[in-house]
PDB file of N, CA and C in Angstrom:
ATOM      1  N   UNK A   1       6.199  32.604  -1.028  1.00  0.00           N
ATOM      2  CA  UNK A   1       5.666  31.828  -2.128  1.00  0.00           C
ATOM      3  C   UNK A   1       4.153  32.060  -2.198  1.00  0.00           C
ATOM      4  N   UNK A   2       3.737  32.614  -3.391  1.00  0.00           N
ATOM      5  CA  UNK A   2       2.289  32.650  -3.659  1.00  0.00           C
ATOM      6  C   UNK A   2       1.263  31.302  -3.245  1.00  0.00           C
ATOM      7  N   UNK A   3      -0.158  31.572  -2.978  1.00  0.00           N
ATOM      8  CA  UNK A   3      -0.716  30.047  -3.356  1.00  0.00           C
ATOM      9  C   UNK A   3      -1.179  29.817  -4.384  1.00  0.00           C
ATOM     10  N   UNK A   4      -1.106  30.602  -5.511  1.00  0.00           N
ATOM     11  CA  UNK A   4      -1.182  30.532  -7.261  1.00  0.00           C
ATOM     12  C   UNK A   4       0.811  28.883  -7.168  1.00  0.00           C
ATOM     13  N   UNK A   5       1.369  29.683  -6.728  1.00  0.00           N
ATOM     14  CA  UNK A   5       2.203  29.111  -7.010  1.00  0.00           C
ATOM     15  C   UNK A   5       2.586  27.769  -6.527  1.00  0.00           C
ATOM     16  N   UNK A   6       2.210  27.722  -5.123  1.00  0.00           N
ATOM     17  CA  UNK A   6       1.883  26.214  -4.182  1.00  0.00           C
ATOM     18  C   UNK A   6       0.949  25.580  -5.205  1.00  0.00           C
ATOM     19  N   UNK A   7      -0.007  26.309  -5.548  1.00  0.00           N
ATOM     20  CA  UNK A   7      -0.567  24.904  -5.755  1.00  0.00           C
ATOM     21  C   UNK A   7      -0.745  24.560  -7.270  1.00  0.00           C
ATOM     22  N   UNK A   8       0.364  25.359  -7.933  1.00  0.00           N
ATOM     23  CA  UNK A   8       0.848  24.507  -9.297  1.00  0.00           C
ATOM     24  C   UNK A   8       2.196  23.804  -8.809  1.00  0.00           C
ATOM     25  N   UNK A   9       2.965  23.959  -8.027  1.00  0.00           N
ATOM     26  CA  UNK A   9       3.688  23.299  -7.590  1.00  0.00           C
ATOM     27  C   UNK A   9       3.529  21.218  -7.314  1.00  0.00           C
ATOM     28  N   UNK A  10       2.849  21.134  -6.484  1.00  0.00           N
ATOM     29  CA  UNK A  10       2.363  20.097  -6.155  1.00  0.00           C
ATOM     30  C   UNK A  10       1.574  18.879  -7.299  1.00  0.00           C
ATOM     31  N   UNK A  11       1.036  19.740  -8.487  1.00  0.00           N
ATOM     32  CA  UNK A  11       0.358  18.843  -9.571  1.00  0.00           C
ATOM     33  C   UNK A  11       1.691  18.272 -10.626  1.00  0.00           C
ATOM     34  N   UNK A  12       2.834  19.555 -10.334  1.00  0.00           N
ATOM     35  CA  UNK A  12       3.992  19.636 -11.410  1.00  0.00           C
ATOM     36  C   UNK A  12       5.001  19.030 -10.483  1.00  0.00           C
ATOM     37  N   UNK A  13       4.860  18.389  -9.194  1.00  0.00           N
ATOM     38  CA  UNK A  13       5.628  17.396  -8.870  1.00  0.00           C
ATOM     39  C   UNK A  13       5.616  16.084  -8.899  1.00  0.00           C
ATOM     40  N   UNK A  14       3.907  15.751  -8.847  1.00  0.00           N
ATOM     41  CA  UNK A  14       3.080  14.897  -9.056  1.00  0.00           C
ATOM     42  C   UNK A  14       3.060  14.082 -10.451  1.00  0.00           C
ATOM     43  N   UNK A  15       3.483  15.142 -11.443  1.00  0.00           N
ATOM     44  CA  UNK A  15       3.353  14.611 -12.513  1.00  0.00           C
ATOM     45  C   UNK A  15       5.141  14.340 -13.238  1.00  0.00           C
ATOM     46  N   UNK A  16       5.682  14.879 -12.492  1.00  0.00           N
ATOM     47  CA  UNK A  16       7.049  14.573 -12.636  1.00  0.00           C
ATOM     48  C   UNK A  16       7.480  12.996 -11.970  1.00  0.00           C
ATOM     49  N   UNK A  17       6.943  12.986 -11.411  1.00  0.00           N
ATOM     50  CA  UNK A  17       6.981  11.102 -10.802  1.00  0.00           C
ATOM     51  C   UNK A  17       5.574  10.231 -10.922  1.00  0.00           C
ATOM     52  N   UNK A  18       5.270  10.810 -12.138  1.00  0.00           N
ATOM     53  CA  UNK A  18       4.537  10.409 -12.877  1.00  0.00           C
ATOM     54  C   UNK A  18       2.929   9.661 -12.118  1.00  0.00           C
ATOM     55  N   UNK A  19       2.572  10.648 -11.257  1.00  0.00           N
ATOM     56  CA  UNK A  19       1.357   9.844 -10.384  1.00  0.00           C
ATOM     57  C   UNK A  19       0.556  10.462 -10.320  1.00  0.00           C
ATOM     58  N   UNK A  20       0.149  11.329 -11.600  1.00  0.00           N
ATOM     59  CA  UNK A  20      -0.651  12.194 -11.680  1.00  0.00           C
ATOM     60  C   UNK A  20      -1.879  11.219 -12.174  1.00  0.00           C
ATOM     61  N   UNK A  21      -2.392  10.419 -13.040  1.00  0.00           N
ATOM     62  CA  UNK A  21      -3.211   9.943 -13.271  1.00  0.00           C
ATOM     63  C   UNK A  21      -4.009   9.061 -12.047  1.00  0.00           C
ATOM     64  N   UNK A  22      -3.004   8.519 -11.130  1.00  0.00           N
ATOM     65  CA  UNK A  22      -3.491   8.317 -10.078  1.00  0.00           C
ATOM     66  C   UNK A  22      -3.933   8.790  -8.992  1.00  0.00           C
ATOM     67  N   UNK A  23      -3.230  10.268  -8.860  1.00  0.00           N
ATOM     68  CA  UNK A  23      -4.102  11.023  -7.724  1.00  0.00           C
ATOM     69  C   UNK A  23      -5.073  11.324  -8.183  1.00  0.00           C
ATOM     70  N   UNK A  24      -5.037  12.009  -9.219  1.00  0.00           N
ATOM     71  CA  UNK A  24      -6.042  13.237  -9.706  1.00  0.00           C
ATOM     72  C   UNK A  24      -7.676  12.280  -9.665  1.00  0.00           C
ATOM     73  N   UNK A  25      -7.205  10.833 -10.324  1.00  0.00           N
ATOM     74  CA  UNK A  25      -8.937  10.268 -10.166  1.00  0.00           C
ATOM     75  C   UNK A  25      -9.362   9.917  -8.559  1.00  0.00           C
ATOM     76  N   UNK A  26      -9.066   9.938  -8.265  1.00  0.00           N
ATOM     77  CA  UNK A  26      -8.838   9.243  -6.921  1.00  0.00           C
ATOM     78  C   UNK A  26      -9.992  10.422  -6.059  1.00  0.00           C
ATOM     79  N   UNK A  27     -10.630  10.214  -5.463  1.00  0.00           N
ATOM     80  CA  UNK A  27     -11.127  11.161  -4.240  1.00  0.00           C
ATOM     81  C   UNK A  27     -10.744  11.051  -2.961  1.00  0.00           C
ATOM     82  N   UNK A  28     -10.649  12.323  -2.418  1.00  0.00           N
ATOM     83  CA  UNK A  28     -10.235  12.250  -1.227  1.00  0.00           C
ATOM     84  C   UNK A  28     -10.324  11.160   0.319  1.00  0.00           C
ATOM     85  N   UNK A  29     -11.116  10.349   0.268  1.00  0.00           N
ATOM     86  CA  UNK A  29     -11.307   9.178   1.000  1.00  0.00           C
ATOM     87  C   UNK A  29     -10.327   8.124   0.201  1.00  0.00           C
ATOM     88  N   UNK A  30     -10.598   7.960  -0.519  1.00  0.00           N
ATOM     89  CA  UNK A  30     -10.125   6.920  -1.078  1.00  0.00           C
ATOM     90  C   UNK A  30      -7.912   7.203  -1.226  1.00  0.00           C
ATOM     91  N   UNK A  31      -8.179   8.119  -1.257  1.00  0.00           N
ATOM     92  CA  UNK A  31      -6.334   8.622  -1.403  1.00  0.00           C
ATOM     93  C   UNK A  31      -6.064   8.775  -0.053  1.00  0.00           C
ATOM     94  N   UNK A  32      -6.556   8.864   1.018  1.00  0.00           N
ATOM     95  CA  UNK A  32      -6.460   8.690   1.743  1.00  0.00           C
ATOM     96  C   UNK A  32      -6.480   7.419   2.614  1.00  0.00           C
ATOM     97  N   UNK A  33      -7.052   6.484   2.315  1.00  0.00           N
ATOM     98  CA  UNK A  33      -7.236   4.924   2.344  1.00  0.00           C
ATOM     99  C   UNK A  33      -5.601   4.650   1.957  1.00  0.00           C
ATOM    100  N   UNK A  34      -5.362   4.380   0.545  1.00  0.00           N
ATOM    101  CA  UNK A  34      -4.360   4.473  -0.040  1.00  0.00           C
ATOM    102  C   UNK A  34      -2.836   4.282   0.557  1.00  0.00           C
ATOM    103  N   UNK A  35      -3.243   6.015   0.694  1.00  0.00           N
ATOM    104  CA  UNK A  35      -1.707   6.332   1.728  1.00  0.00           C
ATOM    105  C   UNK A  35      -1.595   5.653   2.772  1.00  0.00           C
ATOM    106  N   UNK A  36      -2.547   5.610   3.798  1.00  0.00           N
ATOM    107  CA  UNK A  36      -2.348   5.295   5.011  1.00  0.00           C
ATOM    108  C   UNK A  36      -1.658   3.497   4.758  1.00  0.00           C
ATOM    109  N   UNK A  37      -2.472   3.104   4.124  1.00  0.00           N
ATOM    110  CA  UNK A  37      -2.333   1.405   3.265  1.00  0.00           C
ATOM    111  C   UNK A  37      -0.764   1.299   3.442  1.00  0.00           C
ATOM    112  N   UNK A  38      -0.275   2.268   2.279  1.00  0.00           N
ATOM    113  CA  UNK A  38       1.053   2.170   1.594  1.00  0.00           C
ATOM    114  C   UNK A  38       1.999   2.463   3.271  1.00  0.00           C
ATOM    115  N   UNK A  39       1.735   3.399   4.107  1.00  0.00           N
ATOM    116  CA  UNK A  39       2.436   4.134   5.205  1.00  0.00           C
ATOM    117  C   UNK A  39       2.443   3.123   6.086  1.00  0.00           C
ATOM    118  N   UNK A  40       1.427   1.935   6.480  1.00  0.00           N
ATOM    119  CA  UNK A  40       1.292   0.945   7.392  1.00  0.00           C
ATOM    120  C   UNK A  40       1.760  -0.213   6.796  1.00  0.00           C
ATOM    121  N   UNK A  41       2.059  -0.426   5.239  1.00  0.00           N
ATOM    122  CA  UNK A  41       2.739  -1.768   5.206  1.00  0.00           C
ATOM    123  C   UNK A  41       4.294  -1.156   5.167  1.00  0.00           C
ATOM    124  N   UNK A  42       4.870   0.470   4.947  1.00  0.00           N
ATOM    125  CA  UNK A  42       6.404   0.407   5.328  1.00  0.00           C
ATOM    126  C   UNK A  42       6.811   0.019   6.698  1.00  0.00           C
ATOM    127  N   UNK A  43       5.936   0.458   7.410  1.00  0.00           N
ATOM    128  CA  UNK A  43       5.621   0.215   8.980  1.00  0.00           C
ATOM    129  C   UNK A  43       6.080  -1.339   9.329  1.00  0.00           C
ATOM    130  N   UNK A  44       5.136  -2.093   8.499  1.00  0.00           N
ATOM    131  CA  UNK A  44       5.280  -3.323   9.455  1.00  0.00           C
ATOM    132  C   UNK A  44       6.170  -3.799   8.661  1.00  0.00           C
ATOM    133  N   UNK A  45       6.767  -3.508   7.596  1.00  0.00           N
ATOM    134  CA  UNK A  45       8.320  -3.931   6.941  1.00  0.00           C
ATOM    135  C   UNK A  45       9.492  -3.660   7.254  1.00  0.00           C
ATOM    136  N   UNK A  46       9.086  -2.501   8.463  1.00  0.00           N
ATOM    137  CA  UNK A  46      10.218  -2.088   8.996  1.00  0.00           C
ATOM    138  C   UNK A  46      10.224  -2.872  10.492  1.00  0.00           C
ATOM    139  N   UNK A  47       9.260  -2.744  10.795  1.00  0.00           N
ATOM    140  CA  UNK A  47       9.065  -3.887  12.556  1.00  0.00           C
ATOM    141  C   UNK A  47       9.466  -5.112  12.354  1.00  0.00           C
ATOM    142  N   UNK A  48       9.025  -5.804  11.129  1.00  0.00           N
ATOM    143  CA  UNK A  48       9.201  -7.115  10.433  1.00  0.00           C
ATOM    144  C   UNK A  48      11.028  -7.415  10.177  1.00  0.00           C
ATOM    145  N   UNK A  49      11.397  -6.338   9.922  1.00  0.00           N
ATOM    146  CA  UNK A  49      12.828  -6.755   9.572  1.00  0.00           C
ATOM    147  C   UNK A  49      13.337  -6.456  11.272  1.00  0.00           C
ATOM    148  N   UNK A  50      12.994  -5.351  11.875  1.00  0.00           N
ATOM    149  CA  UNK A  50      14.084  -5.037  13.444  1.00  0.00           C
ATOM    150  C   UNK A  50      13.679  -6.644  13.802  1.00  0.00           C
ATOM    151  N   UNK A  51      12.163  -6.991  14.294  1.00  0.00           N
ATOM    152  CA  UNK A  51      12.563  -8.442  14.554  1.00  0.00           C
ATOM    153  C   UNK A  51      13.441  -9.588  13.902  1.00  0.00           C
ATOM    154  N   UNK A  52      13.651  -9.431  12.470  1.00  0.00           N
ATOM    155  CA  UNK A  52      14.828 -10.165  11.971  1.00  0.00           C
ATOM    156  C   UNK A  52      15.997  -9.818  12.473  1.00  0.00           C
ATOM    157  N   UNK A  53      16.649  -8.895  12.035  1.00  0.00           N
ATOM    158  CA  UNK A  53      17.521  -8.291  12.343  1.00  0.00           C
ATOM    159  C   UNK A  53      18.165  -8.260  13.769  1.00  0.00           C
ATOM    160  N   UNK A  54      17.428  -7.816  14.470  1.00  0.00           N
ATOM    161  CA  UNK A  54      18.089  -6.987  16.101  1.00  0.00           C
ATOM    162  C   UNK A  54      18.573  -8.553  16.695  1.00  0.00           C
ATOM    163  N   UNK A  55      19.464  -8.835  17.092  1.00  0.00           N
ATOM    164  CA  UNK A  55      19.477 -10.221  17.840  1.00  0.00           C
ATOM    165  C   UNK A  55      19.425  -9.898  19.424  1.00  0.00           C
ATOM    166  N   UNK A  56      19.551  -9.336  19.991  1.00  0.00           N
ATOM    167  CA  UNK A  56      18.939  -9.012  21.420  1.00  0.00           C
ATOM    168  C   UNK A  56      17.774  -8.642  21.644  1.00  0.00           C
ATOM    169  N   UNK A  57      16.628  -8.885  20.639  1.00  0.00           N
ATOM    170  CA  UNK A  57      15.513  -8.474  21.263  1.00  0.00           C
ATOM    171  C   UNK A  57      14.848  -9.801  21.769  1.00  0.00           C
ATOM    172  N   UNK A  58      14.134  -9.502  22.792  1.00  0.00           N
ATOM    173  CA  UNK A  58      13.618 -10.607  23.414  1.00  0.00           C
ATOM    174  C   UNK A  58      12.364 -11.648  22.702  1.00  0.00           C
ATOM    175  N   UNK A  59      11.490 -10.958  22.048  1.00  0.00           N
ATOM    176  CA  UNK A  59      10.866 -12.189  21.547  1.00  0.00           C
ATOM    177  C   UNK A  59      11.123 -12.141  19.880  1.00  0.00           C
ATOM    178  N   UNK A  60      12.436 -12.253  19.746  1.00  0.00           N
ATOM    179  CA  UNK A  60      12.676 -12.262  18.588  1.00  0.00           C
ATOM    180  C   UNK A  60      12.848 -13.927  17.743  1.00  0.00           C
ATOM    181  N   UNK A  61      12.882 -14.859  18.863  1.00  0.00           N
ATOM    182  CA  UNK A  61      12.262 -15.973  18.154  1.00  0.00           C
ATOM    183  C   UNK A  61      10.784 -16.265  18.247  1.00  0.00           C
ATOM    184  N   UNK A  62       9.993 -15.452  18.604  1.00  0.00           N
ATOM    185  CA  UNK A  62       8.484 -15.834  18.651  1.00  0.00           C
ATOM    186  C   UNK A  62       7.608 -15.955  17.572  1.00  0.00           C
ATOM    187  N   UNK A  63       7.478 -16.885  17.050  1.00  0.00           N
ATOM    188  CA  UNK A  63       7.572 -17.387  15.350  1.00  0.00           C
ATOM    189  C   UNK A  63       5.973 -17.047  15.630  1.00  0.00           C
ATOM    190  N   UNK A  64       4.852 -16.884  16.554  1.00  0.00           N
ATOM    191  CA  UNK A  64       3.567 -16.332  16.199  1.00  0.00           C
ATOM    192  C   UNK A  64       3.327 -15.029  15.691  1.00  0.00           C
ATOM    193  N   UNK A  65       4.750 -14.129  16.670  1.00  0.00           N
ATOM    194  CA  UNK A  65       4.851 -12.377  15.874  1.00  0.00           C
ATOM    195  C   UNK A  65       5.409 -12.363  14.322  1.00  0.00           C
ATOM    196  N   UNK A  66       6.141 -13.239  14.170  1.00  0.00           N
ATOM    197  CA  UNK A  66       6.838 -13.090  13.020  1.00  0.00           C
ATOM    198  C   UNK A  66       5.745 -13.617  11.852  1.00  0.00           C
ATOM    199  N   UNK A  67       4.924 -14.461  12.296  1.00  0.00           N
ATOM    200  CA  UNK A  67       3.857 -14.893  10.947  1.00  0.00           C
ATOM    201  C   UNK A  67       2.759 -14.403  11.059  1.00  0.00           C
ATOM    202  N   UNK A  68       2.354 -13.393  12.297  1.00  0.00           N
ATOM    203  CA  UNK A  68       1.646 -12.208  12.147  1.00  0.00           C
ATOM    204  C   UNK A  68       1.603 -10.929  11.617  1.00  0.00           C
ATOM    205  N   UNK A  69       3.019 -10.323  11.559  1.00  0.00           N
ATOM    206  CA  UNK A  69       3.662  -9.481  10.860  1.00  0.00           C
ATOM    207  C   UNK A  69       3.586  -9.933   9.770  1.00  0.00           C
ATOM    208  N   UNK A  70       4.018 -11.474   9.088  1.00  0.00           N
ATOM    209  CA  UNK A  70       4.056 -11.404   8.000  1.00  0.00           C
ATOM    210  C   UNK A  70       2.863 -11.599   6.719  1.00  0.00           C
ATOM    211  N   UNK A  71       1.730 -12.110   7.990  1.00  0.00           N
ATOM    212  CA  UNK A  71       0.095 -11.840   7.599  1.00  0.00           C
ATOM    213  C   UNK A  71       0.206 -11.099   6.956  1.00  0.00           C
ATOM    214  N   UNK A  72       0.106  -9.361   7.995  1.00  0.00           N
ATOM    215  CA  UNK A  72      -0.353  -8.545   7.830  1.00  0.00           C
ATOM    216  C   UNK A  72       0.295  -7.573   6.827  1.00  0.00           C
ATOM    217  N   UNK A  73       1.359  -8.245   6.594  1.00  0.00           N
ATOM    218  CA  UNK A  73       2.439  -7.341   5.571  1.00  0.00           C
ATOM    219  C   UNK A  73       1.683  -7.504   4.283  1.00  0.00           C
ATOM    220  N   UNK A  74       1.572  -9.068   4.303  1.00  0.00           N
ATOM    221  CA  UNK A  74       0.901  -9.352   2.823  1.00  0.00           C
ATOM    222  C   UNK A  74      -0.206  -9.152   2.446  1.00  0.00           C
ATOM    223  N   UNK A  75      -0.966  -9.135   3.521  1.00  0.00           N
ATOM    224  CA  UNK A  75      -2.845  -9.027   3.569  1.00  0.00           C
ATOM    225  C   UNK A  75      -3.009  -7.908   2.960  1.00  0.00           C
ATOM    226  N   UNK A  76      -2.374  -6.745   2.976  1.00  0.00           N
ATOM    227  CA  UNK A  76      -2.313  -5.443   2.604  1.00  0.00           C
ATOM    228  C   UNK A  76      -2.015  -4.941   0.846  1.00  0.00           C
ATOM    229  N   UNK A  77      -1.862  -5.906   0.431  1.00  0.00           N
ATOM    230  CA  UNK A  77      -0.981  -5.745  -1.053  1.00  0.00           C
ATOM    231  C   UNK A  77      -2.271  -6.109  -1.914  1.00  0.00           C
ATOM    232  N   UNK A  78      -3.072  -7.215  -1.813  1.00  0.00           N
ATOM    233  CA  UNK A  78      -3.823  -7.120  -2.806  1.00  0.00           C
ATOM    234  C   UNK A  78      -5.131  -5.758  -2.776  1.00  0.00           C
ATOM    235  N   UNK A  79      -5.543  -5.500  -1.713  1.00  0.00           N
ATOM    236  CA  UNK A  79      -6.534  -4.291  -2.041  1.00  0.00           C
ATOM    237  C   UNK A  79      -6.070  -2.975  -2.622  1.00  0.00           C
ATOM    238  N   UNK A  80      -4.794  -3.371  -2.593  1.00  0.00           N
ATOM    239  CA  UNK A  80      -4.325  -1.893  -3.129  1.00  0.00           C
ATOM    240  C   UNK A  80      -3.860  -2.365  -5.051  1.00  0.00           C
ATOM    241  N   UNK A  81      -3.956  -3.460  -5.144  1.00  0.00           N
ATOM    242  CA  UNK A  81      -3.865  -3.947  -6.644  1.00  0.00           C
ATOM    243  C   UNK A  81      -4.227  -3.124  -7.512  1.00  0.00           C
ATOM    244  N   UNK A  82      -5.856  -2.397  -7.402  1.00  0.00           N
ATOM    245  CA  UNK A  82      -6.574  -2.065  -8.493  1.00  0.00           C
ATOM    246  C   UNK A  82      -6.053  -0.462  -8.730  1.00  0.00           C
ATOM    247  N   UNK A  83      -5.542  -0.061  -7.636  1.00  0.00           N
ATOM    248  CA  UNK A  83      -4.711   1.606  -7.467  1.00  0.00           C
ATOM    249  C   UNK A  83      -3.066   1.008  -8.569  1.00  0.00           C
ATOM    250  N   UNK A  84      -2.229   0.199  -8.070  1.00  0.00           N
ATOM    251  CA  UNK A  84      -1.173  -0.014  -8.530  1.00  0.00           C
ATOM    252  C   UNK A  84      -1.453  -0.101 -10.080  1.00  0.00           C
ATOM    253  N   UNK A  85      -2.611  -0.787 -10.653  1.00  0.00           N
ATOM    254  CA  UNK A  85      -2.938  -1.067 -11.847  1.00  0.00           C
ATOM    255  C   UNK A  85      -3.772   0.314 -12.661  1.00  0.00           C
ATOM    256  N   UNK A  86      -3.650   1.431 -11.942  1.00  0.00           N
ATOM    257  CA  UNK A  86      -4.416   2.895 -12.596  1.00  0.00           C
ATOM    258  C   UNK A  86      -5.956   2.130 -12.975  1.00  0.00           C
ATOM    259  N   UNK A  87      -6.673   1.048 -12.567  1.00  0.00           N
ATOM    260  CA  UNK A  87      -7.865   1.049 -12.765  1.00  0.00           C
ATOM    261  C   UNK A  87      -8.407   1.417 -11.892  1.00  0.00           C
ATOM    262  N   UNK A  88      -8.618   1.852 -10.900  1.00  0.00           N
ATOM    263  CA  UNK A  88      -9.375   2.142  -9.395  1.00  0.00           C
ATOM    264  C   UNK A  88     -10.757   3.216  -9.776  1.00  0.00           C
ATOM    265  N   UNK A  89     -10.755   3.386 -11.153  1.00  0.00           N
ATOM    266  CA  UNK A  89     -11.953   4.477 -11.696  1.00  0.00           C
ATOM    267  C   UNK A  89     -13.412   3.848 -12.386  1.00  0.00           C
ATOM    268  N   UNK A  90     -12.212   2.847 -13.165  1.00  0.00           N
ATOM    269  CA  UNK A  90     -13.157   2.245 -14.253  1.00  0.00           C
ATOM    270  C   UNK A  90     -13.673   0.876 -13.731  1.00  0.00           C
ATOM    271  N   UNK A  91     -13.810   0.432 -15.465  1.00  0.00           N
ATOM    272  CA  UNK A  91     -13.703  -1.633 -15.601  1.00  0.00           C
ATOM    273  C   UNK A  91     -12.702  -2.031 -15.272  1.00  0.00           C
ATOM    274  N   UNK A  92     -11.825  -2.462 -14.102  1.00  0.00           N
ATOM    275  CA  UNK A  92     -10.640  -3.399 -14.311  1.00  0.00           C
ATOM    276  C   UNK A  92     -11.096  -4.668 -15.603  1.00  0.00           C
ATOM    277  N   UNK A  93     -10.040  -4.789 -15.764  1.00  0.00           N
ATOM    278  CA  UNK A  93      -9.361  -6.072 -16.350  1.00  0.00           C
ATOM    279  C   UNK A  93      -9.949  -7.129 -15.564  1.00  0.00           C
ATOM    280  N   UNK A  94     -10.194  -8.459 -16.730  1.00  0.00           N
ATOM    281  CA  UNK A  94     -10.694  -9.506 -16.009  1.00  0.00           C
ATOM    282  C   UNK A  94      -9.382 -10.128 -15.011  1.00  0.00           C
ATOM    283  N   UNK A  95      -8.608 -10.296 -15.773  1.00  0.00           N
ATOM    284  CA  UNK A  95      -6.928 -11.180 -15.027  1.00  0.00           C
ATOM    285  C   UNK A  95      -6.953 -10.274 -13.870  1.00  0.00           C
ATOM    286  N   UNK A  96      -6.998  -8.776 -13.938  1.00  0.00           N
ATOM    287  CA  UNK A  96      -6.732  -8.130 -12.496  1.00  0.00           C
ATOM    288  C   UNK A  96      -7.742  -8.606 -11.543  1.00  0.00           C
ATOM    289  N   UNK A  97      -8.972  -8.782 -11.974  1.00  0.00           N
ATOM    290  CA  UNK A  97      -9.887  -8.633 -11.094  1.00  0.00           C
ATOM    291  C   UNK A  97      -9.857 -10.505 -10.351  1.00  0.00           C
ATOM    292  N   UNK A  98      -9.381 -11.353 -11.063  1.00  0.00           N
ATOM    293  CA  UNK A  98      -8.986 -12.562 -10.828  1.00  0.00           C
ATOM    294  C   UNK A  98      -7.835 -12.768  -9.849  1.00  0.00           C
ATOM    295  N   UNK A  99      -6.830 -12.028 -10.184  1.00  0.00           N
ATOM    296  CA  UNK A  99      -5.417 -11.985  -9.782  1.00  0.00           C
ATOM    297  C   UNK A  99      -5.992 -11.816  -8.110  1.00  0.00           C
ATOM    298  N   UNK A 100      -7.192 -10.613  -8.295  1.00  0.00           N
ATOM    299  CA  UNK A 100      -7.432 -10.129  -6.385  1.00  0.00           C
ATOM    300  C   UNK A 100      -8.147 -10.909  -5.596  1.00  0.00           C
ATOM    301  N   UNK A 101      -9.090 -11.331  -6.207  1.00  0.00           N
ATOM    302  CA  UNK A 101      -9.546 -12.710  -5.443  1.00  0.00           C
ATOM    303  C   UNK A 101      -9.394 -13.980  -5.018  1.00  0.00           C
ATOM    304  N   UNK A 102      -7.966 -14.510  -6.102  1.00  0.00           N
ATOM    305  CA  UNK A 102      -7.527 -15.281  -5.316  1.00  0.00           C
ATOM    306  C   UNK A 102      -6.312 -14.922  -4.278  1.00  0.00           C
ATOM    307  N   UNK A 103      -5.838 -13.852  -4.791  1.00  0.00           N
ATOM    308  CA  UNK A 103      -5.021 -13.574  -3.504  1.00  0.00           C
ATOM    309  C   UNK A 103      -5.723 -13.258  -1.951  1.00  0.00           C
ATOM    310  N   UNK A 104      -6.625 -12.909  -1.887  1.00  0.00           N
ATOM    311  CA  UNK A 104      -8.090 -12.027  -1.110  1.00  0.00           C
ATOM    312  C   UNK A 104      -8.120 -13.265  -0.283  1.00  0.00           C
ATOM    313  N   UNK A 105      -8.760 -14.414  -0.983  1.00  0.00           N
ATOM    314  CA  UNK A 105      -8.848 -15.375  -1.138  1.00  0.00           C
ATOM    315  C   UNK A 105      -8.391 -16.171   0.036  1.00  0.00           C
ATOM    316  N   UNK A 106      -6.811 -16.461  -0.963  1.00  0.00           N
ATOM    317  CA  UNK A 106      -5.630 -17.003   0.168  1.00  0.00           C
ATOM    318  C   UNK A 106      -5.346 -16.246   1.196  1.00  0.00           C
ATOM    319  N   UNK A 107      -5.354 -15.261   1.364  1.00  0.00           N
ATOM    320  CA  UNK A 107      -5.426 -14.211   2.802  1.00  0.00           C
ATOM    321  C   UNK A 107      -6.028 -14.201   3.900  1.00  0.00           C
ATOM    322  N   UNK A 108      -7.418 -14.578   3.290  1.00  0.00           N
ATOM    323  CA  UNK A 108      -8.362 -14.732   4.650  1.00  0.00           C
ATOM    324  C   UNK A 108      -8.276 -16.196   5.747  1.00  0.00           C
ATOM    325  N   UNK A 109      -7.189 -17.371   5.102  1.00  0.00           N
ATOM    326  CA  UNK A 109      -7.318 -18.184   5.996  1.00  0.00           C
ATOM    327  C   UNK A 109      -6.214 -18.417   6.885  1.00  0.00           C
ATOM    328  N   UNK A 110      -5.144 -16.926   6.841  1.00  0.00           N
ATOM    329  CA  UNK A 110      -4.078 -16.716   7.111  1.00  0.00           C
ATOM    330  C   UNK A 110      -4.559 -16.475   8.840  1.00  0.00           C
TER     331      UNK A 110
END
């Protein structure tokens, strides 16, 4: 495979699941922020449920892990708001920019 061809590949997959407007503004720190964001809350959604789930694990009633996990599951969702909303370039929206601070907000006394 050419790299003429790799790397029309990747913009024409990108834009087939339609997330081209969102990478493309995005700079490399910041898409990188992003991912890792999105990769660490499947993470703790997946730790979050084995502790539901598994009934032989040992501190699986330890209701401090479970509302730490579930902190941190949620703590994670509003900074990534302004990416989910394709504004992460411009002016957000006033309601968006409202919507994040009080969630921000309620987060920090978690």
């Amino acid at each position: 495979m050419s790299s003429v061809l790799k790397s029309e590949l990747i913009p024409f997959l990108l834009s087939r699941l339609g997330l081209v407007p969102f990478v493309f503004m995005l700079s490399a720190i910041a898409l990188a922020w992003v991912t890792l964001n999105i990769i660490g809350r499947c993470c703790m959604l997946l730790l979050l449920g084995t502790f539901i789930l598994v009934r032989d694990l040992p501190g699986r009633k330890n209701v401090f892990m479970i509302n730490f996990l579930v902190t941190i599951f949620l703590g994670t969702i509003p900074p990534c708001l302004l990416f989910y909303a394709g504004r992460q370039d411009g002016v957000p929206a006033h309601w968006l920019c409202l919507m994040q601070s009080v969630l921000m907000d309620g987060i920090a006394p978690m």
